[in-house]
C-alpha atoms as a PDB file:
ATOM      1  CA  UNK A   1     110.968  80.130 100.891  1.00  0.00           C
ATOM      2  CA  UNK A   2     109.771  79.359  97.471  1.00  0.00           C
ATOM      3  CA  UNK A   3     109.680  81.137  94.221  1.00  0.00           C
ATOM      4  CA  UNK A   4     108.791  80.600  90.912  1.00  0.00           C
ATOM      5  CA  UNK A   5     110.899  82.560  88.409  1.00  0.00           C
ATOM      6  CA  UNK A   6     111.116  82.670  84.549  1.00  0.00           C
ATOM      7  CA  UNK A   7     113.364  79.699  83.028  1.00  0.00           C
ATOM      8  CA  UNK A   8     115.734  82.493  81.485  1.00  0.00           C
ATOM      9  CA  UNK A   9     116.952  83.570  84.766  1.00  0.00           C
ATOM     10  CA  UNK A  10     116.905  80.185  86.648  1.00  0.00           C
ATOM     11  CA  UNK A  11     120.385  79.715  86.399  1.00  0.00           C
ATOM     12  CA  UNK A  12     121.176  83.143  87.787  1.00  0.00           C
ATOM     13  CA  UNK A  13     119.119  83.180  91.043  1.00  0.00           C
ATOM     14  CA  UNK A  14     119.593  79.620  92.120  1.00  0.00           C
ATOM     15  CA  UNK A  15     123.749  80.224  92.291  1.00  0.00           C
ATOM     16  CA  UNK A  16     122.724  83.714  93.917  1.00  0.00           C
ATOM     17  CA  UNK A  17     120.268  82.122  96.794  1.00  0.00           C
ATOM     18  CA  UNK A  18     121.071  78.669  97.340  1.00  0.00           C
ATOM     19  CA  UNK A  19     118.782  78.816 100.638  1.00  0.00           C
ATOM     20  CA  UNK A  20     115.841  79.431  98.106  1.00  0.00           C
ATOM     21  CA  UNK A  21     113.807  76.862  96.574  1.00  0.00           C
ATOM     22  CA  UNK A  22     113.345  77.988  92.972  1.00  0.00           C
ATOM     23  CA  UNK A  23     111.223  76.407  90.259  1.00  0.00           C
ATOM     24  CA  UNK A  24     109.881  77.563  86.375  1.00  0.00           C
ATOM     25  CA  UNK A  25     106.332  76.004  86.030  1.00  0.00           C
ATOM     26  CA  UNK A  26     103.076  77.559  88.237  1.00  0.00           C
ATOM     27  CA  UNK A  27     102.387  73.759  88.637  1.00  0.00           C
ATOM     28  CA  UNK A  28     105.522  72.913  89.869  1.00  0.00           C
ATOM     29  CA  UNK A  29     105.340  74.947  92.861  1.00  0.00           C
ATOM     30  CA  UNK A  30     101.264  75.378  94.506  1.00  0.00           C
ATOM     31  CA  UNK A  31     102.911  76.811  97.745  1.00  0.00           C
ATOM     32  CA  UNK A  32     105.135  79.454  95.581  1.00  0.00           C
ATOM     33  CA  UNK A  33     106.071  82.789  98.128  1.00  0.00           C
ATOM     34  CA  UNK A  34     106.650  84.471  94.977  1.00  0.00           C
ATOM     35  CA  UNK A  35     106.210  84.677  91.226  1.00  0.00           C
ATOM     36  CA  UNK A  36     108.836  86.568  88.977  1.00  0.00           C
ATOM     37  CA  UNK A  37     108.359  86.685  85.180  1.00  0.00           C
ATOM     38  CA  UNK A  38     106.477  87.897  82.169  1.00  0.00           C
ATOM     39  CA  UNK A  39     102.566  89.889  82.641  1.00  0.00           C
ATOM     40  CA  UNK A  40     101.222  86.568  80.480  1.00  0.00           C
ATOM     41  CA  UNK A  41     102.282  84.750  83.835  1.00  0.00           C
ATOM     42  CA  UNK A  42      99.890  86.462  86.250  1.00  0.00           C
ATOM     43  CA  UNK A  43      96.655  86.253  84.890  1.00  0.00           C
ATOM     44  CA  UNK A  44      94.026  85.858  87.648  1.00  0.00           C
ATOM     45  CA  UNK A  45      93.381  82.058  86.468  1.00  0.00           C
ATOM     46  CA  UNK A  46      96.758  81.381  87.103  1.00  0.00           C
ATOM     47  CA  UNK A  47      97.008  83.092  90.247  1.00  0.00           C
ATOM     48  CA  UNK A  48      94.246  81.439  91.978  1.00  0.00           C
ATOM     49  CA  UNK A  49      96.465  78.508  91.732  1.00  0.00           C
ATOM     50  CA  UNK A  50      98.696  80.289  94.118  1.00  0.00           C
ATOM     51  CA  UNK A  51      96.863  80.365  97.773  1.00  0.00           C
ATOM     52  CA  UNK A  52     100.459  81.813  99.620  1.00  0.00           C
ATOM     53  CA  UNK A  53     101.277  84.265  96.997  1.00  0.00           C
ATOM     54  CA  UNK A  54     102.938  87.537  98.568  1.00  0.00           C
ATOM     55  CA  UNK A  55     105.063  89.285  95.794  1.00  0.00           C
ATOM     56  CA  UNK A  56     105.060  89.301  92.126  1.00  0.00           C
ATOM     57  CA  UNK A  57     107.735  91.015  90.348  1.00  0.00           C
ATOM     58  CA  UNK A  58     107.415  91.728  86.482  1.00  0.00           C
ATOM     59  CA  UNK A  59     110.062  92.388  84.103  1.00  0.00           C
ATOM     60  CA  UNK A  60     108.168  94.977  81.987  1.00  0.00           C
ATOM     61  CA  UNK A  61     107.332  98.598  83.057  1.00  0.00           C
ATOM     62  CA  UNK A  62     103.432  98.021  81.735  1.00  0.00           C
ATOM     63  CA  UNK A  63     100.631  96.710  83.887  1.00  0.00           C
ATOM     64  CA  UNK A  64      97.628  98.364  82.112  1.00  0.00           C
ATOM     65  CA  UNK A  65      96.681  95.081  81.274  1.00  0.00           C
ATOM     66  CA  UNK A  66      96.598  93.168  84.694  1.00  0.00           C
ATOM     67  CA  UNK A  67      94.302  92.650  87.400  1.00  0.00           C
ATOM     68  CA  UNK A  68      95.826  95.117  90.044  1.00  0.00           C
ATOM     69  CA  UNK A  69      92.255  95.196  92.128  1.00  0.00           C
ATOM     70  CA  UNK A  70      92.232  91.087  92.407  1.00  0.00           C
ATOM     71  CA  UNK A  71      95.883  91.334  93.746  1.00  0.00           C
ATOM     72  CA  UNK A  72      94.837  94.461  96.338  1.00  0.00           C
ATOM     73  CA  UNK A  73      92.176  92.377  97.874  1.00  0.00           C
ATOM     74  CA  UNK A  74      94.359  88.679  97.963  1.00  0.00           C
ATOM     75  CA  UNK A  75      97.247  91.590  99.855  1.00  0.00           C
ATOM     76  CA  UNK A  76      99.960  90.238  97.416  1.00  0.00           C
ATOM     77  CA  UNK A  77     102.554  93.407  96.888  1.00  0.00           C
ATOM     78  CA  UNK A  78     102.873  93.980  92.752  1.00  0.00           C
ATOM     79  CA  UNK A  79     106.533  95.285  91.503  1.00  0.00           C
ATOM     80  CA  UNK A  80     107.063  95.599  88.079  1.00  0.00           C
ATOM     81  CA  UNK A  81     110.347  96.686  85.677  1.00  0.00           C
ATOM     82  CA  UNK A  82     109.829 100.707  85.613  1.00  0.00           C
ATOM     83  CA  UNK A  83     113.860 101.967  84.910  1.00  0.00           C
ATOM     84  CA  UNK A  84     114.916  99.162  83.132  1.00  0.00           C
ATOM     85  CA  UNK A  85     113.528 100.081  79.433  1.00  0.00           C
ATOM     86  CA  UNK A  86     114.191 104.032  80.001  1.00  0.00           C
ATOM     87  CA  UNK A  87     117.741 104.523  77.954  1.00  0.00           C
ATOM     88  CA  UNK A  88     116.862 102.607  75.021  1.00  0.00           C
ATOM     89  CA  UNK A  89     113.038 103.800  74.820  1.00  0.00           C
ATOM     90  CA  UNK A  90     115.194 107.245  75.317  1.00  0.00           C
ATOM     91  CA  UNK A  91     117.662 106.751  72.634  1.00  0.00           C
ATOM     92  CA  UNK A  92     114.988 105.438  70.381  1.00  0.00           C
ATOM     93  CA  UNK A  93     112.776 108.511  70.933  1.00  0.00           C
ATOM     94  CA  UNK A  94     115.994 110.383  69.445  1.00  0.00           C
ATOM     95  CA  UNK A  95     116.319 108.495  66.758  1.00  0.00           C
ATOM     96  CA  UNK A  96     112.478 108.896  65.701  1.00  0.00           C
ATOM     97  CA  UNK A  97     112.981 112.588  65.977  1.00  0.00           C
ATOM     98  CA  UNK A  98     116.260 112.601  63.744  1.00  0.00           C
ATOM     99  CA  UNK A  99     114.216 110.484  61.255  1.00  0.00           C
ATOM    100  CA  UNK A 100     111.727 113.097  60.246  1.00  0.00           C
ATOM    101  CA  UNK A 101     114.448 116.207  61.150  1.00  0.00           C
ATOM    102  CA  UNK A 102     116.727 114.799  59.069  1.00  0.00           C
ATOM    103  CA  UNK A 103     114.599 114.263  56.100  1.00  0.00           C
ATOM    104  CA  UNK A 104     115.982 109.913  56.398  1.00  0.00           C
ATOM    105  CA  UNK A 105     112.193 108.949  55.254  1.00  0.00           C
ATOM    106  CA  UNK A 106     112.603 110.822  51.972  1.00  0.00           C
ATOM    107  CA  UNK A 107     116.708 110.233  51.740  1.00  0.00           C
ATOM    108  CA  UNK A 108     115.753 106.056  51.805  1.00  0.00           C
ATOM    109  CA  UNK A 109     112.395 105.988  49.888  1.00  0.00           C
ATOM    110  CA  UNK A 110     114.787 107.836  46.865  1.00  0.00           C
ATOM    111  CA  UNK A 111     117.887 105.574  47.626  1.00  0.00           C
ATOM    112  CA  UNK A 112     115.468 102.522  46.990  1.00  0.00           C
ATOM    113  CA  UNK A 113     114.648 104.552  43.801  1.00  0.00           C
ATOM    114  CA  UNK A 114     117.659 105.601  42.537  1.00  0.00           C
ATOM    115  CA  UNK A 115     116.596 108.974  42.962  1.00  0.00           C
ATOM    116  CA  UNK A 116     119.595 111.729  43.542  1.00  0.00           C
ATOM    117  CA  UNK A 117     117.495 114.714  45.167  1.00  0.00           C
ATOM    118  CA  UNK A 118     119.371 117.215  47.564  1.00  0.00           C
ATOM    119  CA  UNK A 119     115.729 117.701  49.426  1.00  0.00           C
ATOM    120  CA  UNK A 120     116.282 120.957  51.114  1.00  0.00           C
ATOM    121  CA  UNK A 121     113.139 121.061  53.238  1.00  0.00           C
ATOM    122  CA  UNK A 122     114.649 121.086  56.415  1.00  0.00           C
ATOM    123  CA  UNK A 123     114.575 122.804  59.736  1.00  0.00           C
ATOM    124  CA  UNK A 124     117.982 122.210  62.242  1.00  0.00           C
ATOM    125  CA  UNK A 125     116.798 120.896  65.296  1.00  0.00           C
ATOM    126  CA  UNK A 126     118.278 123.146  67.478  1.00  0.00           C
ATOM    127  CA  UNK A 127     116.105 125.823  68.664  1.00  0.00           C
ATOM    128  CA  UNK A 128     112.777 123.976  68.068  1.00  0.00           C
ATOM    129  CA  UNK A 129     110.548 123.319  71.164  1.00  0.00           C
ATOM    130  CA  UNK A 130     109.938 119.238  72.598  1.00  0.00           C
ATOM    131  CA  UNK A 131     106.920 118.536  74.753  1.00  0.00           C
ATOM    132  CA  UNK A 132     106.959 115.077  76.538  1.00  0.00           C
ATOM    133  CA  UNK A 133     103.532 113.783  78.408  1.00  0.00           C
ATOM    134  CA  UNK A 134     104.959 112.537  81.545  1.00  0.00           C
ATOM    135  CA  UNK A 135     107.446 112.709  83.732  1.00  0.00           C
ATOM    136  CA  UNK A 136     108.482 109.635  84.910  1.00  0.00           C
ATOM    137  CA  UNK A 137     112.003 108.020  84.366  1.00  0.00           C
ATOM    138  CA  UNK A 138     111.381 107.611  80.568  1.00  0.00           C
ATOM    139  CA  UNK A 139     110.296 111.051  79.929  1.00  0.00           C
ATOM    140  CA  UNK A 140     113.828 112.296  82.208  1.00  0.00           C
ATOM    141  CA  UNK A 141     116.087 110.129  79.884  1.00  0.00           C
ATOM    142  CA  UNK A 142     114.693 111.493  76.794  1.00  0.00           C
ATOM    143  CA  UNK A 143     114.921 114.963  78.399  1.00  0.00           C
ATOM    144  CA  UNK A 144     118.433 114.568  79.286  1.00  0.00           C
ATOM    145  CA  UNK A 145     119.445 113.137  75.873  1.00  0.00           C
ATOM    146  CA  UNK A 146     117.414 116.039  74.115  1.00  0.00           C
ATOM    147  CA  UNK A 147     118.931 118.884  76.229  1.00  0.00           C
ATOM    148  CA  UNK A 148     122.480 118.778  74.129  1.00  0.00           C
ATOM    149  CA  UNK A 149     120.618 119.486  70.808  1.00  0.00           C
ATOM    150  CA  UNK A 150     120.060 123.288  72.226  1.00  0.00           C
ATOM    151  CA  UNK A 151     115.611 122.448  72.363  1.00  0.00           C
ATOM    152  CA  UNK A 152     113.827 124.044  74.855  1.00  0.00           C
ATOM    153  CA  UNK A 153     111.889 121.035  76.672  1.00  0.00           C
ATOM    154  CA  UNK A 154     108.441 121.453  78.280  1.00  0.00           C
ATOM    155  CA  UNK A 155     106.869 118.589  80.427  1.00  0.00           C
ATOM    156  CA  UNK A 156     103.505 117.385  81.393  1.00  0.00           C
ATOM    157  CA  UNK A 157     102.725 115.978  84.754  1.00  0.00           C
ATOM    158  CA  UNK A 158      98.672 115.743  86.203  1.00  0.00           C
ATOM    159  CA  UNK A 159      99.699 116.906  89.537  1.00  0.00           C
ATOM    160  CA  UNK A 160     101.432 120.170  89.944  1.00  0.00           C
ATOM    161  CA  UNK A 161     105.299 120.367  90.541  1.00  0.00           C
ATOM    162  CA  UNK A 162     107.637 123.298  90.427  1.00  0.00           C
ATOM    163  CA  UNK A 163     110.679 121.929  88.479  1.00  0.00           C
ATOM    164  CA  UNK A 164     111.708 118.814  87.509  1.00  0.00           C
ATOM    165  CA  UNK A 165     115.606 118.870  85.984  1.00  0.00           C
ATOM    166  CA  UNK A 166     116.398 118.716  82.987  1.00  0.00           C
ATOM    167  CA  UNK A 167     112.740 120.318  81.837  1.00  0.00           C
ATOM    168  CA  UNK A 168     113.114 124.165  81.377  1.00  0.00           C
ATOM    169  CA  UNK A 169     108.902 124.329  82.182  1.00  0.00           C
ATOM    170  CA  UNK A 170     106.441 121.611  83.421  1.00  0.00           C
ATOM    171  CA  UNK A 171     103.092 122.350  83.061  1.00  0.00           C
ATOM    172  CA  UNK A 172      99.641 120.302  84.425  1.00  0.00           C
ATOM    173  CA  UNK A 173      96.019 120.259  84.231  1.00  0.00           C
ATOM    174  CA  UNK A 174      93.980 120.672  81.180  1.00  0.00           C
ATOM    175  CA  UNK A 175      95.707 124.478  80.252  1.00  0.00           C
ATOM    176  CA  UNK A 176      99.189 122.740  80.984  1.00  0.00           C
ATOM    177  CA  UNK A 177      98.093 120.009  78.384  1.00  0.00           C
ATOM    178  CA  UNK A 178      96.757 122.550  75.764  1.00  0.00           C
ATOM    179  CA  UNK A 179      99.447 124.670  76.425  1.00  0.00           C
ATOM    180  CA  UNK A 180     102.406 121.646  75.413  1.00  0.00           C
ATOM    181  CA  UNK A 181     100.432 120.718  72.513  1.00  0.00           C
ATOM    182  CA  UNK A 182     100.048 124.159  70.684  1.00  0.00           C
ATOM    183  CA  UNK A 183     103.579 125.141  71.169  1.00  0.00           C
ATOM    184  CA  UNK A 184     105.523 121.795  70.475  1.00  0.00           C
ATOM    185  CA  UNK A 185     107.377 121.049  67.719  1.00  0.00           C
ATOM    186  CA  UNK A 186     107.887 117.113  68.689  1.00  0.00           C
ATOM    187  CA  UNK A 187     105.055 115.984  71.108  1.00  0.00           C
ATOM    188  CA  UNK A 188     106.452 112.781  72.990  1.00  0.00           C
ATOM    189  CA  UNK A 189     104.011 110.763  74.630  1.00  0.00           C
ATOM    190  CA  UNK A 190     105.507 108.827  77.648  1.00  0.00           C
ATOM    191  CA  UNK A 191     102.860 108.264  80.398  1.00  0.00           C
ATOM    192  CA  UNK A 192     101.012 105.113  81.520  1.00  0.00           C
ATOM    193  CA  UNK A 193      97.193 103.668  80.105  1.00  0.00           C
ATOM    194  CA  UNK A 194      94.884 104.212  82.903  1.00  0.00           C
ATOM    195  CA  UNK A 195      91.044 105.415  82.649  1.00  0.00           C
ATOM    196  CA  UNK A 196      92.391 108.931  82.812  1.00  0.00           C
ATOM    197  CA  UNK A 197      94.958 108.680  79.762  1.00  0.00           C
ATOM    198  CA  UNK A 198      92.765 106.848  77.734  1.00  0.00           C
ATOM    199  CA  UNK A 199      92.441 108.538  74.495  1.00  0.00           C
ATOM    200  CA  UNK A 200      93.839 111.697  75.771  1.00  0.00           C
ATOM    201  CA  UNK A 201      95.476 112.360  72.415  1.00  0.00           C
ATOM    202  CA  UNK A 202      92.359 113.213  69.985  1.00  0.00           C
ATOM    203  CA  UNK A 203      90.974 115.040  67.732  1.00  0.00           C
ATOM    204  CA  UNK A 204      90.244 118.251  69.934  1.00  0.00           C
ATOM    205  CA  UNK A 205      94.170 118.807  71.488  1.00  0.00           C
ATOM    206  CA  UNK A 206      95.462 117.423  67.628  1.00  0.00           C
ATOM    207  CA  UNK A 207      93.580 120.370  66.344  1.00  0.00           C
ATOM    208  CA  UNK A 208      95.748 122.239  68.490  1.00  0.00           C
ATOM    209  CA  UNK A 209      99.240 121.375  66.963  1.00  0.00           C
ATOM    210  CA  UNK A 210     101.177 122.892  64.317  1.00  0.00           C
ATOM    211  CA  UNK A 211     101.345 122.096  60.849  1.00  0.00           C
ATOM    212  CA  UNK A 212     104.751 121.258  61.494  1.00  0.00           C
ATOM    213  CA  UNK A 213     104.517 119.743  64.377  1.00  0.00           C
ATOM    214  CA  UNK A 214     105.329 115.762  64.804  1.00  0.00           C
ATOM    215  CA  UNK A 215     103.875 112.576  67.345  1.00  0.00           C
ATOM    216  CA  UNK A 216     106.005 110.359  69.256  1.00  0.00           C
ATOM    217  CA  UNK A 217     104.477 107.330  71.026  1.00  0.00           C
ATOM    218  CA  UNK A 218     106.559 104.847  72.559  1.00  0.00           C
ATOM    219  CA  UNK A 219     103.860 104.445  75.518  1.00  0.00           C
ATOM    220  CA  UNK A 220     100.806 102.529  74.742  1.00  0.00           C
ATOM    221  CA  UNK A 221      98.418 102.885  71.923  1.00  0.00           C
ATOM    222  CA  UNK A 222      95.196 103.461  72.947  1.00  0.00           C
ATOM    223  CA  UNK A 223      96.330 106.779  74.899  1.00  0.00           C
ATOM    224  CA  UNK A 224      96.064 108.410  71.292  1.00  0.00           C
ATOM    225  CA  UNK A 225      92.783 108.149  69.881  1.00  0.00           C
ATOM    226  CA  UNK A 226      94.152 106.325  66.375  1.00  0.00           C
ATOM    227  CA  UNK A 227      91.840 107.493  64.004  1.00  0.00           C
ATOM    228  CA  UNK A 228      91.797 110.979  64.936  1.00  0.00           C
ATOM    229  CA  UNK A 229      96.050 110.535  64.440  1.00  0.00           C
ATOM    230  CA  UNK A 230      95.116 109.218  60.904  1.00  0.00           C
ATOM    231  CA  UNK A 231      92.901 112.180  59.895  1.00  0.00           C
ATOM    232  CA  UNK A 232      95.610 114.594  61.300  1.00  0.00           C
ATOM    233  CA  UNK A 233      98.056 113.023  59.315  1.00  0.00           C
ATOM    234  CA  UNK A 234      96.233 112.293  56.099  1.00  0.00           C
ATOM    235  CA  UNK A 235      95.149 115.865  56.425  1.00  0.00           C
ATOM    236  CA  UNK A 236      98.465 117.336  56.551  1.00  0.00           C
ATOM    237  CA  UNK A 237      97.033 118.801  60.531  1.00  0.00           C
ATOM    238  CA  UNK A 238     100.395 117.860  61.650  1.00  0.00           C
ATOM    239  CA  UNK A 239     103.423 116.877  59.833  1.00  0.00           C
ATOM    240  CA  UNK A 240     105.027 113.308  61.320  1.00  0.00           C
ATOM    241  CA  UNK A 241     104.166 110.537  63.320  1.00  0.00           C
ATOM    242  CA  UNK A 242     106.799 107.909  65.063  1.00  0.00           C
ATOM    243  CA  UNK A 243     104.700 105.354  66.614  1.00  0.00           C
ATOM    244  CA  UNK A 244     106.390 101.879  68.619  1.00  0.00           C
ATOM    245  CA  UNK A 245     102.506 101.155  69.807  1.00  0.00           C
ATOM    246  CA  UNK A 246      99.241 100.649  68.220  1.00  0.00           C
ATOM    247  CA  UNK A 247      95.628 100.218  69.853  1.00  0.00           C
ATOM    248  CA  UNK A 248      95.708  97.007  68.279  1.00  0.00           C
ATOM    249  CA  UNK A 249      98.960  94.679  68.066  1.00  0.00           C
ATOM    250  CA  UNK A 250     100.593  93.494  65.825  1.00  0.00           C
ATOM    251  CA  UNK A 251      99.041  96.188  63.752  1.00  0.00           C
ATOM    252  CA  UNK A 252      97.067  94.843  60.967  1.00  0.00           C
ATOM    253  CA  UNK A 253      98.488  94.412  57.421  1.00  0.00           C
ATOM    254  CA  UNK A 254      95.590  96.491  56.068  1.00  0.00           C
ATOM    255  CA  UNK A 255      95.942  99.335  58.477  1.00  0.00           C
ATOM    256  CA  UNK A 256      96.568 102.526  56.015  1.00  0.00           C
ATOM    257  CA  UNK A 257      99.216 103.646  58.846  1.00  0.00           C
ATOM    258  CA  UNK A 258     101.797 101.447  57.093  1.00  0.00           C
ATOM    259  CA  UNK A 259     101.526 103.032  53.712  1.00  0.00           C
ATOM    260  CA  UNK A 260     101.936 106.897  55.012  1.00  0.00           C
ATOM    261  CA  UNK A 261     105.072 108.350  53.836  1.00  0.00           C
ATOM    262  CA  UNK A 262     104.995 110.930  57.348  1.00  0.00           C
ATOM    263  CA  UNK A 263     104.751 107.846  59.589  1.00  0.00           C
ATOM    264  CA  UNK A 264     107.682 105.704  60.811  1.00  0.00           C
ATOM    265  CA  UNK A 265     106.234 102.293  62.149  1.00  0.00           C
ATOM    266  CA  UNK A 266     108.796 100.349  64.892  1.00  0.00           C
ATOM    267  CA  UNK A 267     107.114  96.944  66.186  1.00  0.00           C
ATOM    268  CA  UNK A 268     106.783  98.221  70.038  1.00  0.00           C
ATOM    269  CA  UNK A 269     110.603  97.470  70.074  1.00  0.00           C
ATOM    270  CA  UNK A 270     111.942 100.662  71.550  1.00  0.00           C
ATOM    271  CA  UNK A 271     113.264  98.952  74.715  1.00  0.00           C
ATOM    272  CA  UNK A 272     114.500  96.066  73.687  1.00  0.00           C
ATOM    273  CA  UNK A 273     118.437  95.506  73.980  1.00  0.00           C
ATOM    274  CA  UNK A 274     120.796  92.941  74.719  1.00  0.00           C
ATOM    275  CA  UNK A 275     121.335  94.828  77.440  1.00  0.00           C
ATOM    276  CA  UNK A 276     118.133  94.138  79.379  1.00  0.00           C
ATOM    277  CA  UNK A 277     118.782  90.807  80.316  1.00  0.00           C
ATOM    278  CA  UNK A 278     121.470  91.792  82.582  1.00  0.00           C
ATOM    279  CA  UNK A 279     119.916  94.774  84.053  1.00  0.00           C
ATOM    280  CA  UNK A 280     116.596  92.431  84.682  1.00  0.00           C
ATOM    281  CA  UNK A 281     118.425  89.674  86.769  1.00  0.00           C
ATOM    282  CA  UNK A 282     120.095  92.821  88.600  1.00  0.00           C
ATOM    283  CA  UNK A 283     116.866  93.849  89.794  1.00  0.00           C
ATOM    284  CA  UNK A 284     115.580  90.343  90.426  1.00  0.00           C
ATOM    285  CA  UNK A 285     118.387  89.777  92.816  1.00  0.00           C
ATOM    286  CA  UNK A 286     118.111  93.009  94.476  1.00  0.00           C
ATOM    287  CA  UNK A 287     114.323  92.231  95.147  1.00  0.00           C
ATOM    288  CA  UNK A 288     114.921  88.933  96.117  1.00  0.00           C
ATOM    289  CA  UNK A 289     117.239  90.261  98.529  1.00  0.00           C
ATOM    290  CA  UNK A 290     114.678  92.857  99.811  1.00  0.00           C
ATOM    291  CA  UNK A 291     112.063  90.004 100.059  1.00  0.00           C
ATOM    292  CA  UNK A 292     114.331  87.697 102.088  1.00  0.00           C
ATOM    293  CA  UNK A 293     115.629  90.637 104.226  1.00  0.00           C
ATOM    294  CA  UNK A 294     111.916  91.268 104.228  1.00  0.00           C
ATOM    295  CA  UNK A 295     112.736  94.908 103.241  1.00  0.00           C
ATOM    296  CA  UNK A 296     110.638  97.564 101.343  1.00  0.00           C
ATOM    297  CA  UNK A 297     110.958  96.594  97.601  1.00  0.00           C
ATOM    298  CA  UNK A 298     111.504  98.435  95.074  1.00  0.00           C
ATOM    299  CA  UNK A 299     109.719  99.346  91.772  1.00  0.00           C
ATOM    300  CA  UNK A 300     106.295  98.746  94.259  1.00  0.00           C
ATOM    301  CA  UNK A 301     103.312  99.615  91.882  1.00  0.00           C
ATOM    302  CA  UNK A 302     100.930  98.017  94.709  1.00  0.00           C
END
């Protein structure tokens, strides 16, 4: 067997599988089994240089950005890093919440100032209402982490469920999105970029918010229509925005979103920790392990 695997975690799998031949470089290794790594790595170009490809395993939870269709028809299985981001997206989320809650925008634009103002314009947590779009393993950290502030947490899911823990309601369908939207205080956005989430953040469900109502995305940009989030904003329509992803990255240096003072701007860097690098090359043995055992694998997007 032969697999071609990121230089970073060479070291790891070759003490781990001795049996296995492992290389770094696409060019190294025509006949490659398998192909572990970053999305840049499995372009279709590169791909087609692989005629006995039968797995590739990514280390990032994203694919929205990959050829999933040219993999279907060649039959090779796709596997990608969903879990391994979801505590420190989580904790992040929390921390973009407290930002604005807390009044820490206004407390550090002052402290670079000089300025001594007890700004009393502040509503405790506690008791306010969080929606999160999605339902998925991110979206159940953050709902976990949120429940100990006393919130009442509704969720959004496309297909129908009962319960899900740690959500007091889930809602779906167009009503269930309207509904989460007009009676959130923090709107989290969580889900993946497909056709169907495209844009599905705009103008005509912003409308719907409260004044006081804030934006979380730490999913991908373009599943909030950007310039409908700048009117809201600039408009006072809603009150905050914490936004990890833009539609276009790195954001510009002209982009007004930098300059708001209800906007805090993170460099899509909510889930990345030290930690990572271990729990990566955990599931990269595991799968490996599958593979050879020829077992079901896990994290199978395709």
């Amino acid at each position: 067997m032969k697999i071609i695997i990121h230089k970073k975690y060479y070291d790891i799998v070759k003490e781990t599988f001795p049996q296995i031949e492992f290389y770094t470089e696409i060019d190294q290794c025509p006949q490659a089994d398998a192909l572990i790594g970053e999305p840049s790595e499995f372009t279709t170009e590169k791909l087609e240089k692989l005629p006995n490809l039968r797995w590739i395993q990514s280390f990032r939870a994203g694919y929205d950005n990959l050829d999933l269709e040219y993999m279907k028809k060649r039959n090779i299985t796709f596997c990608n890093g969903r879990d391994i981001y979801s505590v420190p997206i989580a904790e992040d989320v929390v921390c973009k919440i407290l930002m604005h809650n807390t009044n820490a925008l206004i407390f550090l634009k002052n402290q670079r100032e000089h300025k001594w103002d007890p700004y009393q314009k502040r509503i405790e947590f506690e008791g306010q209402t969080v929606g999160i779009i999605g339902t998925g393993s991110i979206a159940t950290e953050i709902a976990k982490r949120l429940q100990g502030f006393g919130v009442k947490i509704i969720g959004y899911k496309r297909t129908p469920v009962a319960t899900i823990p740690y959500f007091d309601e889930v809602h779906s369908g167009k009503k269930g999105l309207e509904y989460l939207m007009s009676n959130s205080d923090y709107v989290i956005v969580t889900v993946d970029l497909n056709k169907e989430t495209y844009h599905m953040i705009n103008k005509d469900n912003l409308k719907l918010m409260k004044e006081t109502a804030s934006i979380i995305n730490i999913a991908r940009g373009s599943i909030i229509n950007q310039e409908d989030l700048k009117e809201a904003l600039k408009n006072k329509k809603i009150s905050y925005a914490g936004l990890d992803v833009f539609e276009v990255e790195p954001l510009p240096e002209d982009d007004e979103l930098w300059d708001m003072e209800n906007v805090y701007i993170t460099p899509h860097a909510s889930g990345i920790v030290k930690n990572n690098k271990e729990r990566i090359a955990r599931m990269v043995i595991s799968n490996i392990q599958r593979f050879i055992d020829n077992e079901k694998l896990a994290n199978v997007v395709i």
